[in-house]
Each structure stands twice: as C-alpha cells, then as structure tokens.
C-alpha atoms as a PDB file:
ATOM      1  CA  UNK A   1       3.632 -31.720  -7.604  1.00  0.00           C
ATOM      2  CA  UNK A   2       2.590 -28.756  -9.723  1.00  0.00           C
ATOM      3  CA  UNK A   3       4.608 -25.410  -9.044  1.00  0.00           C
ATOM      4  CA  UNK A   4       3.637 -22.070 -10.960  1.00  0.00           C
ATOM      5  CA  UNK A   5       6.747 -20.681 -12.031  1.00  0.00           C
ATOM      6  CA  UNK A   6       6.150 -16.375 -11.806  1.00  0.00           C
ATOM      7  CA  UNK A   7       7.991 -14.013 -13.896  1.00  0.00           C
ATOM      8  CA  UNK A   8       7.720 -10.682 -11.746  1.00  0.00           C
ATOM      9  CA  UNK A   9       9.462  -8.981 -15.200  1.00  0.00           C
ATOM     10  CA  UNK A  10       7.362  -9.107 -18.608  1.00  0.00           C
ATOM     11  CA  UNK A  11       9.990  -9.978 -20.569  1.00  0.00           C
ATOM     12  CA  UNK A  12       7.982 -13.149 -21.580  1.00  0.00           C
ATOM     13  CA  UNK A  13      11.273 -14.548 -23.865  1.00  0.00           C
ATOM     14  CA  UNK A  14      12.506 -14.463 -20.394  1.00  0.00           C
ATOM     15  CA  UNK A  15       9.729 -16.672 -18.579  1.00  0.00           C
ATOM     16  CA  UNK A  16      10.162 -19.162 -21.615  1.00  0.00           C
ATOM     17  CA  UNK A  17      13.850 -19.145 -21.334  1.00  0.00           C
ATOM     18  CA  UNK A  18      13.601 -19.942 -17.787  1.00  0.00           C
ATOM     19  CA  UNK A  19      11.129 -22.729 -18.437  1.00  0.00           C
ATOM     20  CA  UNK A  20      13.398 -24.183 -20.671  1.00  0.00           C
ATOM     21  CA  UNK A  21      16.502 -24.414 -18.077  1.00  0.00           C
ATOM     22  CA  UNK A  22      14.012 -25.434 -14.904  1.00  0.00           C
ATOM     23  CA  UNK A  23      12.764 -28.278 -17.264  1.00  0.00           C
ATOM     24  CA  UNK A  24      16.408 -29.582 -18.004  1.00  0.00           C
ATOM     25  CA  UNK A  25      16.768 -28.974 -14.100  1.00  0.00           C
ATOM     26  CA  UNK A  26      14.051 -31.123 -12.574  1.00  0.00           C
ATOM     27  CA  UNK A  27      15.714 -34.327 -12.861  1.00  0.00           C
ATOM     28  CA  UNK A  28      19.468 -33.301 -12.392  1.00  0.00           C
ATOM     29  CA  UNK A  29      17.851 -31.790  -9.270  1.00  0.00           C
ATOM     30  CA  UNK A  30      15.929 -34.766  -8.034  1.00  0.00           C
ATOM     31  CA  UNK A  31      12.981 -33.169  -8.957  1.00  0.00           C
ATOM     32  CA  UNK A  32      11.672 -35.052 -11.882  1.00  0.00           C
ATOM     33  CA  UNK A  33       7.926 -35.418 -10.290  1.00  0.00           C
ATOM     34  CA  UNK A  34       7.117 -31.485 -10.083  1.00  0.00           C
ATOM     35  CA  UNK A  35       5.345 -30.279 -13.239  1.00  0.00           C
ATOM     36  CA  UNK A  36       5.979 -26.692 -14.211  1.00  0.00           C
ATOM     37  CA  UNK A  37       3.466 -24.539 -15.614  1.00  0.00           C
ATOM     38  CA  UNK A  38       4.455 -20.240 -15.903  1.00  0.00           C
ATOM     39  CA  UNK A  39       3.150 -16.972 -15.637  1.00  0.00           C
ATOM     40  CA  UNK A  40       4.492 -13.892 -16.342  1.00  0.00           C
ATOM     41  CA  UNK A  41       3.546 -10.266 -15.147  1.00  0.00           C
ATOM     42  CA  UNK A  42       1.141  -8.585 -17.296  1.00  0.00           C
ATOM     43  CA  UNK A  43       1.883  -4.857 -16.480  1.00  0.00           C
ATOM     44  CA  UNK A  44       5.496  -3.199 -14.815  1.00  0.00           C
ATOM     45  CA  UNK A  45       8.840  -3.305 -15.576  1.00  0.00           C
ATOM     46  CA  UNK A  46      10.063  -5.656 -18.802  1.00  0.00           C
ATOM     47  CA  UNK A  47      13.112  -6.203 -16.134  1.00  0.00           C
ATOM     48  CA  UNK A  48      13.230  -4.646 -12.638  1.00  0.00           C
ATOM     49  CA  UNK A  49      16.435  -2.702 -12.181  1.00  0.00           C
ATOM     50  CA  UNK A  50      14.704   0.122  -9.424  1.00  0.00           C
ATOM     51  CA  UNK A  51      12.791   0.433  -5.779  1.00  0.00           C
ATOM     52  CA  UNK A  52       9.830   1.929  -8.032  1.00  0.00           C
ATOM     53  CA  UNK A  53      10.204  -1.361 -10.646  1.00  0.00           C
ATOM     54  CA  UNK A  54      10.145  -3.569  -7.750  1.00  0.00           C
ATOM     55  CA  UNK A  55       7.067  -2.406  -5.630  1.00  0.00           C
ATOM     56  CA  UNK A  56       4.918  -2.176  -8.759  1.00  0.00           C
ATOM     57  CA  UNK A  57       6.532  -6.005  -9.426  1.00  0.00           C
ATOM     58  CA  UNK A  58       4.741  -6.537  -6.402  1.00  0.00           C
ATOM     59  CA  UNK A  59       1.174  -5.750  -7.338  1.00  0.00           C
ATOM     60  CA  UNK A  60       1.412  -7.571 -10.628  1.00  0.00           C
ATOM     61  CA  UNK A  61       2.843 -10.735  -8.733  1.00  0.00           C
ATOM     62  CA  UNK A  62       0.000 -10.570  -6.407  1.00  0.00           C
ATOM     63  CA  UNK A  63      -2.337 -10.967  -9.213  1.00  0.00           C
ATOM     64  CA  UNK A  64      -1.317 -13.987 -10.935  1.00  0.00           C
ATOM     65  CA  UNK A  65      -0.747 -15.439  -7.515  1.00  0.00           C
ATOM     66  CA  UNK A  66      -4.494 -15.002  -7.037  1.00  0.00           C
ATOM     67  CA  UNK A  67      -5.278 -16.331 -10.425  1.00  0.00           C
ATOM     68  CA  UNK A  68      -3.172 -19.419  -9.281  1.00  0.00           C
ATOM     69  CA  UNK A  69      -5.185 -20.300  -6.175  1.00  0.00           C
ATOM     70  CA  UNK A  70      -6.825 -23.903  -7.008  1.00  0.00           C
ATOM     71  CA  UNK A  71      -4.824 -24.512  -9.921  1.00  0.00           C
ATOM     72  CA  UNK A  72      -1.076 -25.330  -8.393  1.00  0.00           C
ATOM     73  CA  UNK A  73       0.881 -27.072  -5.026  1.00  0.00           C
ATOM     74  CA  UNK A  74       3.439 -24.401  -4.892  1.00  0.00           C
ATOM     75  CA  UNK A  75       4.357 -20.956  -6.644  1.00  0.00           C
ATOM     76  CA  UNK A  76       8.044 -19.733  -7.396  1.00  0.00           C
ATOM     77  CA  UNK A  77       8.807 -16.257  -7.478  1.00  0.00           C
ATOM     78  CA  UNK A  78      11.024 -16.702 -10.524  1.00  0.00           C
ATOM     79  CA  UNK A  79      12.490 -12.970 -10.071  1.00  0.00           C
ATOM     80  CA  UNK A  80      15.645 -11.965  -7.691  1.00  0.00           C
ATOM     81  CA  UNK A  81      14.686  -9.052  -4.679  1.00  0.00           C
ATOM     82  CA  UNK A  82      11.126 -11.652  -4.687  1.00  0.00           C
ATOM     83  CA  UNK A  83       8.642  -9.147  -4.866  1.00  0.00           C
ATOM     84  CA  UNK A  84       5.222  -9.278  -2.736  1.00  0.00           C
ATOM     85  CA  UNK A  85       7.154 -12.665  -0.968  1.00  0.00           C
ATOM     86  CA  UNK A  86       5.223 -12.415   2.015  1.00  0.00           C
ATOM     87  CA  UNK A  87       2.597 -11.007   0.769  1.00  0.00           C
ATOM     88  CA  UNK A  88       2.213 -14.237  -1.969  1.00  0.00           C
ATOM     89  CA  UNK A  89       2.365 -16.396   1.072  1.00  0.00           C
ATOM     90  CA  UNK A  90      -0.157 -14.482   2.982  1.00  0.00           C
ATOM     91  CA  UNK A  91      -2.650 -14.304   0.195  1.00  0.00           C
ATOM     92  CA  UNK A  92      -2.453 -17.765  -1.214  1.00  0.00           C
ATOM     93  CA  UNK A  93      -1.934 -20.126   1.604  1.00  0.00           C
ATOM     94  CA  UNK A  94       0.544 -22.325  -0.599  1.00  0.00           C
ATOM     95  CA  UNK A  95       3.980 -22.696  -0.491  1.00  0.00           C
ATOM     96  CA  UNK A  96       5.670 -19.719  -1.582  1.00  0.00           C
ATOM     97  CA  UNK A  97       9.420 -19.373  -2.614  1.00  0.00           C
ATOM     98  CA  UNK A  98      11.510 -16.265  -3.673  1.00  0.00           C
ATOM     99  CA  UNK A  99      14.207 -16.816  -5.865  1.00  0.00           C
ATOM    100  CA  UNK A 100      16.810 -14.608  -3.248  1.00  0.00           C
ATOM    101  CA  UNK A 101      15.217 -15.742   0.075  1.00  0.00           C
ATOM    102  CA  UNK A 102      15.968 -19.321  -1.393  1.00  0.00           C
ATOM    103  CA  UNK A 103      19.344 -18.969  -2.599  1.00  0.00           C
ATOM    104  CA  UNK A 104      20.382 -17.055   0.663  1.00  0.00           C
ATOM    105  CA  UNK A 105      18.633 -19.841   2.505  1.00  0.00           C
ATOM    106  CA  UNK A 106      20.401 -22.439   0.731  1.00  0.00           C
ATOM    107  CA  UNK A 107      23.906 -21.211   0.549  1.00  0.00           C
ATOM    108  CA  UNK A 108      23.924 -20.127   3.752  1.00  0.00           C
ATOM    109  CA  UNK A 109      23.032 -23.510   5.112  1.00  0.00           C
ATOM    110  CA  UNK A 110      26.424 -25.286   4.089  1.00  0.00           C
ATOM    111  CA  UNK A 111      28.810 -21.612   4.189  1.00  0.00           C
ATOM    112  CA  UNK A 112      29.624 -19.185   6.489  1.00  0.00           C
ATOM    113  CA  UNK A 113      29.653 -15.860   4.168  1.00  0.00           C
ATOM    114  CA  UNK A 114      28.282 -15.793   0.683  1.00  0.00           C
ATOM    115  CA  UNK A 115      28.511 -13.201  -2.129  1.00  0.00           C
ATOM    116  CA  UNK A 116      25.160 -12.386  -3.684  1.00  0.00           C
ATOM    117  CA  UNK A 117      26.352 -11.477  -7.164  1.00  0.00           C
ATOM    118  CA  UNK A 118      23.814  -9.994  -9.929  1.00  0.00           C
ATOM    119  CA  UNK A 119      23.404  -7.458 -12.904  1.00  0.00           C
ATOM    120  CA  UNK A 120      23.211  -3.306 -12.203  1.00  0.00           C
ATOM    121  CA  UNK A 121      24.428  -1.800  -9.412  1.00  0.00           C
ATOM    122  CA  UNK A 122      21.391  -0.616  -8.371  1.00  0.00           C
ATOM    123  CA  UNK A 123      20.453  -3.317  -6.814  1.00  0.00           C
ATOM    124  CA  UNK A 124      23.539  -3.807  -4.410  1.00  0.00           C
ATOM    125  CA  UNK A 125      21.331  -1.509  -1.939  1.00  0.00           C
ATOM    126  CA  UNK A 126      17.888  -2.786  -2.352  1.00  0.00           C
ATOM    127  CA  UNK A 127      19.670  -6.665  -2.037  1.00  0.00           C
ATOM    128  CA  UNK A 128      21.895  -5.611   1.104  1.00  0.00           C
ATOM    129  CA  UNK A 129      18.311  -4.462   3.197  1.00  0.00           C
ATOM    130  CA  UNK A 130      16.433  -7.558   1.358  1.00  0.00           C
ATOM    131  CA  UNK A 131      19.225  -9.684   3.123  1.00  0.00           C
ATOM    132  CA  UNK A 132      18.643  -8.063   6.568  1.00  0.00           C
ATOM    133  CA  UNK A 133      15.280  -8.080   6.024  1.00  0.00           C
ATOM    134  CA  UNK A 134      15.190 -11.641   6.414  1.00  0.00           C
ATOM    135  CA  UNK A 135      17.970 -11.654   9.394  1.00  0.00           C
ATOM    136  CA  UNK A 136      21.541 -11.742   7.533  1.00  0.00           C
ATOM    137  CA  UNK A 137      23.461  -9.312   8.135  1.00  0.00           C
ATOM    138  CA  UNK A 138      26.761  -8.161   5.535  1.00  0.00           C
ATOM    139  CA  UNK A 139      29.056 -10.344   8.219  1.00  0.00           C
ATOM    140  CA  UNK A 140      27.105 -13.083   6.133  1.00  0.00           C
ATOM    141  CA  UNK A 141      25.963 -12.084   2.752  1.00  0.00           C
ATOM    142  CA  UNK A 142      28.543  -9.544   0.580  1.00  0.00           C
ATOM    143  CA  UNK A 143      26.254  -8.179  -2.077  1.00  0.00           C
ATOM    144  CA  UNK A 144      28.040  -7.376  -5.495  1.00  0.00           C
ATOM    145  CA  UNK A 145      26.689  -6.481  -8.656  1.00  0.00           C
ATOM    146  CA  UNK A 146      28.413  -6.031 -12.163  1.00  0.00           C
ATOM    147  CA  UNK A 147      27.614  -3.108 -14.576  1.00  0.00           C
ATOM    148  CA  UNK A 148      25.271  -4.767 -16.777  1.00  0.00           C
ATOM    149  CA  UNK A 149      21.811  -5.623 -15.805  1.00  0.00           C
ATOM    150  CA  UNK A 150      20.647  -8.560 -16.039  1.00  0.00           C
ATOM    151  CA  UNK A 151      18.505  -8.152 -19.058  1.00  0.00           C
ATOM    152  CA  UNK A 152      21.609  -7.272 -21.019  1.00  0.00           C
ATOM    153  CA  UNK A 153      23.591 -10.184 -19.756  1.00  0.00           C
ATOM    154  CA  UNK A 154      20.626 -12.353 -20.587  1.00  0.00           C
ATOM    155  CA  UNK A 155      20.867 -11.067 -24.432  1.00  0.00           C
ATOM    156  CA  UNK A 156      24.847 -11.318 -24.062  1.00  0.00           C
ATOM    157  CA  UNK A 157      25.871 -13.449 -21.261  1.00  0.00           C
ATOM    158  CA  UNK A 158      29.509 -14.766 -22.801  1.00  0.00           C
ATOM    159  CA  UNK A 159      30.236 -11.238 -22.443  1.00  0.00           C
ATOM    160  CA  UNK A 160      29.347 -10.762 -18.893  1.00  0.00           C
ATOM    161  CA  UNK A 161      31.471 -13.867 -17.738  1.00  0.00           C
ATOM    162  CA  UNK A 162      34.574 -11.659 -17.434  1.00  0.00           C
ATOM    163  CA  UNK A 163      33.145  -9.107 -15.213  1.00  0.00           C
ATOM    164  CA  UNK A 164      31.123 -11.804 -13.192  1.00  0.00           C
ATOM    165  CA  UNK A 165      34.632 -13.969 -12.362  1.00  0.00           C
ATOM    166  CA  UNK A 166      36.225 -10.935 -11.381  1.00  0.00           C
ATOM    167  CA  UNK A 167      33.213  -9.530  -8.975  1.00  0.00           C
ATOM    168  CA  UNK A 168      33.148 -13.315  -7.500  1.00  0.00           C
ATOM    169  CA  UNK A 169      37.112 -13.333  -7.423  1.00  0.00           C
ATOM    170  CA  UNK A 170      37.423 -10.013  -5.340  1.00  0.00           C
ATOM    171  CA  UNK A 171      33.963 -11.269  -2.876  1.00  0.00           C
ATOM    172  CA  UNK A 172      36.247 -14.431  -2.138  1.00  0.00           C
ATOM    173  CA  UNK A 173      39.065 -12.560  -1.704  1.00  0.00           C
ATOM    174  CA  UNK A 174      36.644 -10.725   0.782  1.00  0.00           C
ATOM    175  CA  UNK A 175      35.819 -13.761   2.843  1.00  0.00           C
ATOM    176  CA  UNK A 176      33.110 -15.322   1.083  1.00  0.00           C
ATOM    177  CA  UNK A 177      33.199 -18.727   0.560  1.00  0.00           C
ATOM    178  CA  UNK A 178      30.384 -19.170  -2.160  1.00  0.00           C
ATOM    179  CA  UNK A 179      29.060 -17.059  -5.077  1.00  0.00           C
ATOM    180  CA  UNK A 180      25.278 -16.716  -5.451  1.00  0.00           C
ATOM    181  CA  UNK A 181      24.451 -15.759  -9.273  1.00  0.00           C
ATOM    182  CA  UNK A 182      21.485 -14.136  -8.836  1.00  0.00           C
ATOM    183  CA  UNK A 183      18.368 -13.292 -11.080  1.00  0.00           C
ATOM    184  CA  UNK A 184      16.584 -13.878 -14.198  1.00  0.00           C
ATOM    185  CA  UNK A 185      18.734 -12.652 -16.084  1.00  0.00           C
ATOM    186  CA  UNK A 186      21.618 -15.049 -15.459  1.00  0.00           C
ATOM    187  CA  UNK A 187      19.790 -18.431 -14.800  1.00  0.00           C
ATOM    188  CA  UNK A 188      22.084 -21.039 -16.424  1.00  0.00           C
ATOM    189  CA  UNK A 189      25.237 -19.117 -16.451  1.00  0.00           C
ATOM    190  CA  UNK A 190      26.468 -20.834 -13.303  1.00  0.00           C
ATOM    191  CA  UNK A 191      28.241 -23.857 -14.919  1.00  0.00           C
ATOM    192  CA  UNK A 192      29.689 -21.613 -17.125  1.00  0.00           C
ATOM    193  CA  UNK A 193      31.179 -19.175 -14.374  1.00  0.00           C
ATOM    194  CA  UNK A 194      32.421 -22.194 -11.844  1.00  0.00           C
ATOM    195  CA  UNK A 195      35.410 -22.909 -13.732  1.00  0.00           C
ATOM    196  CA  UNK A 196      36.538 -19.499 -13.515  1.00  0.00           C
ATOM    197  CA  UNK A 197      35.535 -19.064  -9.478  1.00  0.00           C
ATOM    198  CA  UNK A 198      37.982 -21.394  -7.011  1.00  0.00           C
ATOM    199  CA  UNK A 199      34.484 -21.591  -4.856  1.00  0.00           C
ATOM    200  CA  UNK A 200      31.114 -23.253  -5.405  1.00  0.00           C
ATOM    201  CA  UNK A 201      28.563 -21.256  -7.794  1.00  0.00           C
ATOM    202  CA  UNK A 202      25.156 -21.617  -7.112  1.00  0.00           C
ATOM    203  CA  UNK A 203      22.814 -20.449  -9.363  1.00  0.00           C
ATOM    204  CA  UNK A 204      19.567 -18.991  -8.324  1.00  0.00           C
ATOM    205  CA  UNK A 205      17.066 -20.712 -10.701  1.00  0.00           C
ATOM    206  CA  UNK A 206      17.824 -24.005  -9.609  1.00  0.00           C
ATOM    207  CA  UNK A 207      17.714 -22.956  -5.712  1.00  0.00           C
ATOM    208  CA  UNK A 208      14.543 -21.147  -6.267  1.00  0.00           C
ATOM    209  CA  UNK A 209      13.134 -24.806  -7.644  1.00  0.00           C
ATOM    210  CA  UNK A 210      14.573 -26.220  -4.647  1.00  0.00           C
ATOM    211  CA  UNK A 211      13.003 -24.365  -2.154  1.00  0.00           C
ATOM    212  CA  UNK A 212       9.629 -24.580  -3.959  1.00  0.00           C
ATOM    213  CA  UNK A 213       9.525 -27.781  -4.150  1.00  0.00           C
ATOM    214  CA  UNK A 214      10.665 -28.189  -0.392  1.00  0.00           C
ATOM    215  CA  UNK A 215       8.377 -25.034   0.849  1.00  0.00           C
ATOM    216  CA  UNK A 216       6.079 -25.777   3.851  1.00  0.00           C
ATOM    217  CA  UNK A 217       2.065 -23.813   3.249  1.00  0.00           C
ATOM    218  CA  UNK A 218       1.760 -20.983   4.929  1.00  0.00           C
ATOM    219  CA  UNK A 219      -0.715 -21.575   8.152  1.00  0.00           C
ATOM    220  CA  UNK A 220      -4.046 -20.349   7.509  1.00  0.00           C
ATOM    221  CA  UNK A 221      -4.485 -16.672   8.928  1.00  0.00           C
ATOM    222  CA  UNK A 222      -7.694 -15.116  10.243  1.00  0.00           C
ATOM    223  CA  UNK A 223     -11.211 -16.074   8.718  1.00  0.00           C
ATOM    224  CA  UNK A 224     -12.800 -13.206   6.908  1.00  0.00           C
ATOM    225  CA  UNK A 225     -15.976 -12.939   9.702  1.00  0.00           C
ATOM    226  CA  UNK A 226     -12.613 -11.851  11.882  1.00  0.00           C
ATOM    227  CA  UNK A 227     -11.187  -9.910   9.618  1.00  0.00           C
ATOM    228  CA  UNK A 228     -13.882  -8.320   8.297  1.00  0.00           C
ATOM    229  CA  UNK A 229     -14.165  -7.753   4.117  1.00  0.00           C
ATOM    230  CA  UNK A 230     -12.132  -4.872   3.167  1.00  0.00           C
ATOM    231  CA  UNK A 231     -13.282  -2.916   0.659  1.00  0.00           C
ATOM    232  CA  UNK A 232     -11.375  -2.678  -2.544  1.00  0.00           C
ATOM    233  CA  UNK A 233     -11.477  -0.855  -6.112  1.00  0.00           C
ATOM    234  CA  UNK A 234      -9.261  -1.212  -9.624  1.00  0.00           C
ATOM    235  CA  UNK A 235      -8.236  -4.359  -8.846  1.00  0.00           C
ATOM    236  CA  UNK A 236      -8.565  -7.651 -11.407  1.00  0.00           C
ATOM    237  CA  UNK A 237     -11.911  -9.343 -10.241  1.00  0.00           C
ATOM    238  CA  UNK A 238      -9.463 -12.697  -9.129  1.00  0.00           C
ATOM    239  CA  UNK A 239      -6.856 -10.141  -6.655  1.00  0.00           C
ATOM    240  CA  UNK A 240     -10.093  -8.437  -5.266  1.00  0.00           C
ATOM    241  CA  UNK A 241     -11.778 -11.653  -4.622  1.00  0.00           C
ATOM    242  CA  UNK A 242      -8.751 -13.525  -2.912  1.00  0.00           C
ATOM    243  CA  UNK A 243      -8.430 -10.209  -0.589  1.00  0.00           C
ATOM    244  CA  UNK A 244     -11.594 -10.794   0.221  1.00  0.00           C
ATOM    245  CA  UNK A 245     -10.939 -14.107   1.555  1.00  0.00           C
ATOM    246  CA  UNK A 246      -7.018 -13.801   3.051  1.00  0.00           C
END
C-alpha cells in the first residue's frame, strides 16, 4: 500500500522528521506493508499557528493532493486542524486521513472523554469547532494547549514535557480519560510524556498512519458532463485540471 504522507506546514526538516518516526512506526504498528513517500506544502505558513495559516494550508494541500492522483493508495494529512480534509477527499477519490479527525476517531473509540492537547493557545478555539465540526461535542473532547507552539517544542521538546504533563494532569483531573498529543510538532513525544500521565497517551502521528492505512475511498461524486467544467484561473496546471474532473 503506498500512502503520501502531506506536510500542510513548509517546514520541510519537519516532513523529514516525520518520515523518519512513521518509518520506525510501520511495523510496531502492524503496518510494515504500506510504503511512505512525502510531500510538503510549497507556499503558506512554515507552521500553522492561525485561522488565516490554516485556510491558506488548505489551498496548498489541495495541490499536492492533485499532483498525487495516480501515483498513491491513500494520502495522510500529516498536519493537526487537517486542512482542506474534505475537500482532499472530494477532489482525489482516495482515502483521505487528517491527522485530528483520526486521533479523535481513534481515542474516542475505546474512551469516553479525551483531552486534545497541542502547542499555542491559539488553537484551543479553532480545535474545539474542528471537534464539533465532525460531531463531538466538549462533553467528549477537552481541548488544551500549552504556551509553546509546536514548532518550538519540535526544536526543544525535553523542555515542553513539563508543561505538557501538567496540561494532561489537570484534563484528567477534568474527566478525561486519555491524552491526545496532537500535531507535527510533537510526533514522537508520546512515549516520552506517558510515564508522566496516569492515562494512555496517544500520539497523533501514529493514529494519523492508522487511519490511512484503514481509510475507505471516497465514493465517486458527479461526472463532469453533470457538473459542468468550472472555469478556473492562477491555479498550478495539476489543481486546475483535477477540478476539472471532481
């Protein structure tokens, strides 16, 4: 199975860093028959910390989704809030996974309440209407964030362990039962924070390979006769022509 891992950032350090953890993943997962290749976004945000960051996250994903089409079984949306999710799914066809929609899905599965914990506080708002968006409400999913973002805990992250036990800590304390650590930033920090939480740690990199690998396509949509071609201009020649044909 061949799964595009897709960097919404570019930070491309951070794409190769999180090839190197998926790669030691894929067997300790079960996984060992899925071949990884990775993109990474060509223009936006070197790490999304903002609504604005995010939607034009979106638009670059969309791209090397398009790019993709032929070439892979599955694409991972290697980048927490999973910009252009549906969208991916819509324009592709393949199996699409989000690294939050996957985690949620995942934790939430085998625990009654989860904490969704991650790097800069901005994102404690966009996550909390991400996780309704998809039909959890807070009664299910605390969202919690530590100062840092998750760039800066990816260039320090035995720092950040501190502040992430004692965001987890207080979410249990809370009712959660599980800790989600969320995003790029801090894939592979999650054996390093479970002996400091007294609940299971997930970490989002290794549910986001998970789902992908596990994703069912997306059912074919409309032909283009009943759509009709929409028109389109300043887009790379593969979005435009994928549009075209979604």
């Amino acid at each position: 199975m061949r799964i595009l891992l897709l960097n919404g950032n570019t930070d491309a350090a951070m794409t190769t860093r999180m090839a190197a953890l998926a790669s030691q993943a894929l067997p300790r997962l079960g996984l060992a028959h899925v071949r990884l290749s990775t993109a990474t976004a060509r223009f936006g945000a070197r790490y999304i910390a903002s609504r604005s960051a995010a939607a034009i996250a979106g638009h670059a994903v969309l791209e090397r989704v398009a790019e993709a089409a032929g070439q892979v079984d599955a694409i991972a949306i290697a980048c927490f809030g999973d910009p252009a999710l549906d969208a991916a799914r819509e324009l592709s066809g393949l199996p699409v996974a989000g690294m939050a929609d996957a985690s949620l899905r995942q934790a939430l599965a085998a625990h009654r309440r989860v904490a969704l914990l991650t790097g800069g506080a901005a994102w404690v708002p966009m996550l909390e209407e991400f996780s309704l968006s998809r039909g959890w409400p807070a009664e299910r999913v605390l969202v919690r964030a530590v100062a840092p973002t998750g760039d800066m805990i990816a260039r320090e992250p035995e720092r950040a362990l501190s502040l992430l036990a004692e965001a987890a800590t207080a979410a249990l304390a809370e009712g959660a039962e599980a800790v989600v650590l969320g995003g790029a930033g801090l894939a592979g920090l999650a054996p390093a924070l479970q002996p400091l939480v007294d609940a299971p740690v997930l970490d989002s990199l290794d549910c986001l390979l998970r789902g992908a690998a596990g994703a069912i396509p997306t059912p074919p949509g409309p032909t283009p006769a009943a759509l009709g071609r929409t028109p389109s201009s300043g887009l790379s020649e593969a979005l435009a022509a994928r549009l075209a044909l979604a």
